[in-house]
N, C-alpha and C. Protein backbone atom coordinates (compact mmCIF):
# COMPACT_ATOMS: atom_id res chain seq x y z
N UNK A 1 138.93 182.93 86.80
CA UNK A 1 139.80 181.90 86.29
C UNK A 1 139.20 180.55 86.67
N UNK A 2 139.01 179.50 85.66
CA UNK A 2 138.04 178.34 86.04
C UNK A 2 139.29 177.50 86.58
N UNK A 3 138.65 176.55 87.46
CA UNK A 3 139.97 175.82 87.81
C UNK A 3 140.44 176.50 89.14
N UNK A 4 140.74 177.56 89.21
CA UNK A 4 141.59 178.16 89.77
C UNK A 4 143.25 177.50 90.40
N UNK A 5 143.13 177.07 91.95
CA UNK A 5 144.40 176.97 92.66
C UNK A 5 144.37 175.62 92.22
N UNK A 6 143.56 174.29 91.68
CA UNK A 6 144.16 173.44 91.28
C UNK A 6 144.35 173.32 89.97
N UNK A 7 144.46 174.47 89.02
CA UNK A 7 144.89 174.06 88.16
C UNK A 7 146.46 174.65 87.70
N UNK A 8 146.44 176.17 88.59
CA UNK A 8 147.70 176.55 88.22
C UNK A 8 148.99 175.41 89.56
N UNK A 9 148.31 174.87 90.00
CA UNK A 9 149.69 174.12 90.70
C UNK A 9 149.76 172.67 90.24
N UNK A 10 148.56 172.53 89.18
CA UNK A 10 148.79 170.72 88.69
C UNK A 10 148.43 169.60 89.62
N UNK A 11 147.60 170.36 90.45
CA UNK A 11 146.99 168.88 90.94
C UNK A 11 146.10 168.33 90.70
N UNK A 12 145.12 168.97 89.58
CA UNK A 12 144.41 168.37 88.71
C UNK A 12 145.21 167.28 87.70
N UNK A 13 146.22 167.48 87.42
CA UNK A 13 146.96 166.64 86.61
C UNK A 13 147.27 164.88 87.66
N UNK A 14 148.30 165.72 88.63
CA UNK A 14 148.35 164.62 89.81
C UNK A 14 147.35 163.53 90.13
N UNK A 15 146.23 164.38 90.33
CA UNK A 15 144.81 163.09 90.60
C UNK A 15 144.28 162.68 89.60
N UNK A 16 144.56 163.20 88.14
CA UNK A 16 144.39 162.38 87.19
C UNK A 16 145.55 161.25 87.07
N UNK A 17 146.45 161.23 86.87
CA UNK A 17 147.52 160.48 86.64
C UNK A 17 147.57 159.33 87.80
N UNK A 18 147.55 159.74 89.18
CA UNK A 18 146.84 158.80 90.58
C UNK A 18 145.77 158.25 89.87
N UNK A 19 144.99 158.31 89.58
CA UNK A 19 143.65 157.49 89.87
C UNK A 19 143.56 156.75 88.28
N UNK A 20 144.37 157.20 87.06
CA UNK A 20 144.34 156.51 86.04
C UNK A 20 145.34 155.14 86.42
N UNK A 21 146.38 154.85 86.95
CA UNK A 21 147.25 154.37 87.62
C UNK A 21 146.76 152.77 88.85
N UNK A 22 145.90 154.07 89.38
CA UNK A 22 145.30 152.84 90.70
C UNK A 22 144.23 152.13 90.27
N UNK A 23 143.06 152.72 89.32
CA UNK A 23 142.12 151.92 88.87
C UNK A 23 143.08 150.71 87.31
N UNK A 24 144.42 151.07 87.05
CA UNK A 24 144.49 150.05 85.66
C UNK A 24 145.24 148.97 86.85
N UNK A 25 145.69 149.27 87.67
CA UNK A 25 146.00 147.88 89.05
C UNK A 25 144.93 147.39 89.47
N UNK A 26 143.99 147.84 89.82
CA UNK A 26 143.03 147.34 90.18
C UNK A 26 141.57 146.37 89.07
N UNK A 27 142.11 146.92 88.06
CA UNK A 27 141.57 146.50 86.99
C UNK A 27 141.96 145.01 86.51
N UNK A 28 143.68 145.29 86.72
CA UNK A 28 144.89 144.27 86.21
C UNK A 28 144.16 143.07 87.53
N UNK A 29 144.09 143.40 89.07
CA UNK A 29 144.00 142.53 89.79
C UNK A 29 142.64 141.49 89.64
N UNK A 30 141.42 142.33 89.18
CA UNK A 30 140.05 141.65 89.00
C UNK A 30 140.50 140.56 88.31
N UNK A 31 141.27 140.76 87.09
CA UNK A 31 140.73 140.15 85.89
C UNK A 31 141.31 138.65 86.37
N UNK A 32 142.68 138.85 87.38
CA UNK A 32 143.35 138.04 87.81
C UNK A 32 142.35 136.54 88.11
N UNK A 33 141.07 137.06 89.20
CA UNK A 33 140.25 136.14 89.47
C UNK A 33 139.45 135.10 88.68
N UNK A 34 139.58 135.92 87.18
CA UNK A 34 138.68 135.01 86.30
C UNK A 34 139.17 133.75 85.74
N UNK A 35 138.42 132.79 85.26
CA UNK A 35 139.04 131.55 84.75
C UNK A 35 138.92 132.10 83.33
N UNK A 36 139.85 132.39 82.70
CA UNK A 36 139.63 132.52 80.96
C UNK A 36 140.52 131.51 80.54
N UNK A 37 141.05 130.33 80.88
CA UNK A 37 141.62 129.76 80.32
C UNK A 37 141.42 128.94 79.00
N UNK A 38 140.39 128.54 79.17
CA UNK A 38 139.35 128.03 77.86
C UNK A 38 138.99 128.77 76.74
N UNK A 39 138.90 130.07 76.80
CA UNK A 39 139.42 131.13 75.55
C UNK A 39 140.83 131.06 74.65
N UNK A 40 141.63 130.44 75.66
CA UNK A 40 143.21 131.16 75.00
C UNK A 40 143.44 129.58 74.30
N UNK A 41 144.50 129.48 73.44
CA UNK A 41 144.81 127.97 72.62
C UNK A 41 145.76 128.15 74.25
N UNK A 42 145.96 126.32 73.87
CA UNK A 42 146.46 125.85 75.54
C UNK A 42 148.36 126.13 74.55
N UNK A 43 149.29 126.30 75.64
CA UNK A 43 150.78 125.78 75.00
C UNK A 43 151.03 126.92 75.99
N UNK A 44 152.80 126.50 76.20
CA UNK A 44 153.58 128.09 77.08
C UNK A 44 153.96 128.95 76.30
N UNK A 45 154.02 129.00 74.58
CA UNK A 45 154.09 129.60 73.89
C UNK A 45 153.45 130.74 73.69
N UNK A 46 152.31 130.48 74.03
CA UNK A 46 151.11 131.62 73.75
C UNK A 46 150.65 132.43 75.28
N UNK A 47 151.81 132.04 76.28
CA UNK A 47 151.86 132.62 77.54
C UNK A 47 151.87 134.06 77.96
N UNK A 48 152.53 134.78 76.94
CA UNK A 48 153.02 136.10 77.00
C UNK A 48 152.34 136.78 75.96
N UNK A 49 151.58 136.26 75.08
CA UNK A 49 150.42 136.73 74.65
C UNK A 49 149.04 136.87 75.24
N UNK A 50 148.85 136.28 76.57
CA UNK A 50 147.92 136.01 77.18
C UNK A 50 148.20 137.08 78.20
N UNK A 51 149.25 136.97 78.41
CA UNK A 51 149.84 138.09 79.75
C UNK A 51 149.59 139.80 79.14
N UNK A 52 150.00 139.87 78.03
CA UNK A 52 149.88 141.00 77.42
C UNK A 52 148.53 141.44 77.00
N UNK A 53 147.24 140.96 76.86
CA UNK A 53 146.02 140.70 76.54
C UNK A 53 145.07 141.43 77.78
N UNK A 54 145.81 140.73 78.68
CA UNK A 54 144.88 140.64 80.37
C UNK A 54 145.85 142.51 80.81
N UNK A 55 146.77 142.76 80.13
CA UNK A 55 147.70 144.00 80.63
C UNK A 55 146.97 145.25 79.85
N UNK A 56 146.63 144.69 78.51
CA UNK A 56 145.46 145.92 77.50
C UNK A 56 144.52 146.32 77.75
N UNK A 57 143.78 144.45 78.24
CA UNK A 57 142.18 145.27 78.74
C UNK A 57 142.60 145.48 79.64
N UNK A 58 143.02 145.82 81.14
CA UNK A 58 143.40 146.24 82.03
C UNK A 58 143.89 147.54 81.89
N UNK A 59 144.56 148.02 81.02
CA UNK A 59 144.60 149.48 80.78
C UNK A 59 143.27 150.24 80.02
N UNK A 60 142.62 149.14 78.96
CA UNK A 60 141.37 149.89 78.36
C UNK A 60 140.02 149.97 79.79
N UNK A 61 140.00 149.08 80.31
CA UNK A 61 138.78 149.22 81.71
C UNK A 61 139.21 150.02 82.67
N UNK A 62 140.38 150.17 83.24
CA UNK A 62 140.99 151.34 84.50
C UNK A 62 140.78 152.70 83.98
N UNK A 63 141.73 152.39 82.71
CA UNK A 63 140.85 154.49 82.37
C UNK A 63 139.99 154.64 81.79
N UNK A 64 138.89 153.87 81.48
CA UNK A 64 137.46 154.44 81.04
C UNK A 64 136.94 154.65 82.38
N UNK A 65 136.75 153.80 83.64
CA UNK A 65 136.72 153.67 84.23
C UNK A 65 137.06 154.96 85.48
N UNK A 66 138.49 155.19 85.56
CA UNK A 66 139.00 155.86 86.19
C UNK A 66 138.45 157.33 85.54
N UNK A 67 138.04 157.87 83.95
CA UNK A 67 137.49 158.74 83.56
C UNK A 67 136.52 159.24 84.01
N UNK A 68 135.50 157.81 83.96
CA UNK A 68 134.61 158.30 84.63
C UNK A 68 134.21 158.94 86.15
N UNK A 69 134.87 158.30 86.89
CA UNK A 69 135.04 158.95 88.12
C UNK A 69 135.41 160.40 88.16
N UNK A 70 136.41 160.32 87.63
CA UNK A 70 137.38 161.67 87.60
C UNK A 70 135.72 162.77 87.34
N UNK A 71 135.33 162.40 85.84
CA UNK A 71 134.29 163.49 85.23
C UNK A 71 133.19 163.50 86.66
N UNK A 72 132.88 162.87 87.40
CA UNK A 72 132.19 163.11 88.26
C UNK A 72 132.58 163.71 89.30
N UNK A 73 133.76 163.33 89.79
CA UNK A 73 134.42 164.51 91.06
C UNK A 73 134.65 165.54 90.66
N UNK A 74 134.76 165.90 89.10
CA UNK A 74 135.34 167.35 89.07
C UNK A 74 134.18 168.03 88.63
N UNK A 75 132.63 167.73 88.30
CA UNK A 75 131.39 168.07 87.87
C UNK A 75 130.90 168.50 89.22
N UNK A 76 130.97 167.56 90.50
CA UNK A 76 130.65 167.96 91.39
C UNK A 76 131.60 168.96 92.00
N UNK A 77 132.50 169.13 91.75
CA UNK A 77 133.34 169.92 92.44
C UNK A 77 133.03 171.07 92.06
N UNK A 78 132.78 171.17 90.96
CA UNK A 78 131.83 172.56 89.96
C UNK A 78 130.56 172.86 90.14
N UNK A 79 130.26 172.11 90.10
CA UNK A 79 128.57 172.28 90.82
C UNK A 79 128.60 172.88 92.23
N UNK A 80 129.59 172.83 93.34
CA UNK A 80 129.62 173.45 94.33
C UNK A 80 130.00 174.69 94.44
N UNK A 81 131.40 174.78 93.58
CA UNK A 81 131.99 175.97 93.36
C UNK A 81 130.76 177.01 92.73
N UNK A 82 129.75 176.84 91.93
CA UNK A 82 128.56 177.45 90.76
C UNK A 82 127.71 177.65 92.45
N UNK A 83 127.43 176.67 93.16
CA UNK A 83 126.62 177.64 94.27
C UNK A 83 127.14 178.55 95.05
N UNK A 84 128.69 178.11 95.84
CA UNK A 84 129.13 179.03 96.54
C UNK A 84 129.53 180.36 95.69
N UNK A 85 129.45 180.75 94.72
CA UNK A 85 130.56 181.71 94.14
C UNK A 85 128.57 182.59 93.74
């Protein structure tokens, strides 16, 4: 059975859902640092369009991101399991 004990108890799911989660916060926080103000038209109108913008790519960079990781811990995790077994 591939997978085995983490897949019939879902903690493969868990550390996906964790780490898609912590990298789109951490994603959300980078972007925080940048000056993009000179991109956006200036007004408070267009405030919550700007907020919502910095909240998208922040979800599109955390889980490509967070994917990628994931595909590597669980490749290696297979790659170990393929020697010991």
């Amino acid at each position: 059975m591939k997978g085995g004990f983490y897949k019939l108890y879902g903690i493969d799911a868990i550390v996906r859902i964790f780490s898609h989660f912590a990298f789109i916060y951490l994603t959300f926080w980078a972007l925080q640092s940048l000056r993009v103000e000179n991109l956006f038209k200036k007004g408070q109108q267009y405030y919550k369009q700007i907020r919502l913008i910095y909240v998208l790519f922040s979800i599109f960079i955390g889980y490509t991101v967070s994917n990628f990781f994931m595909e590597v811990m669980f490749l290696t995790r297979d790659l170990f399991q393929g020697f010991l077994s």
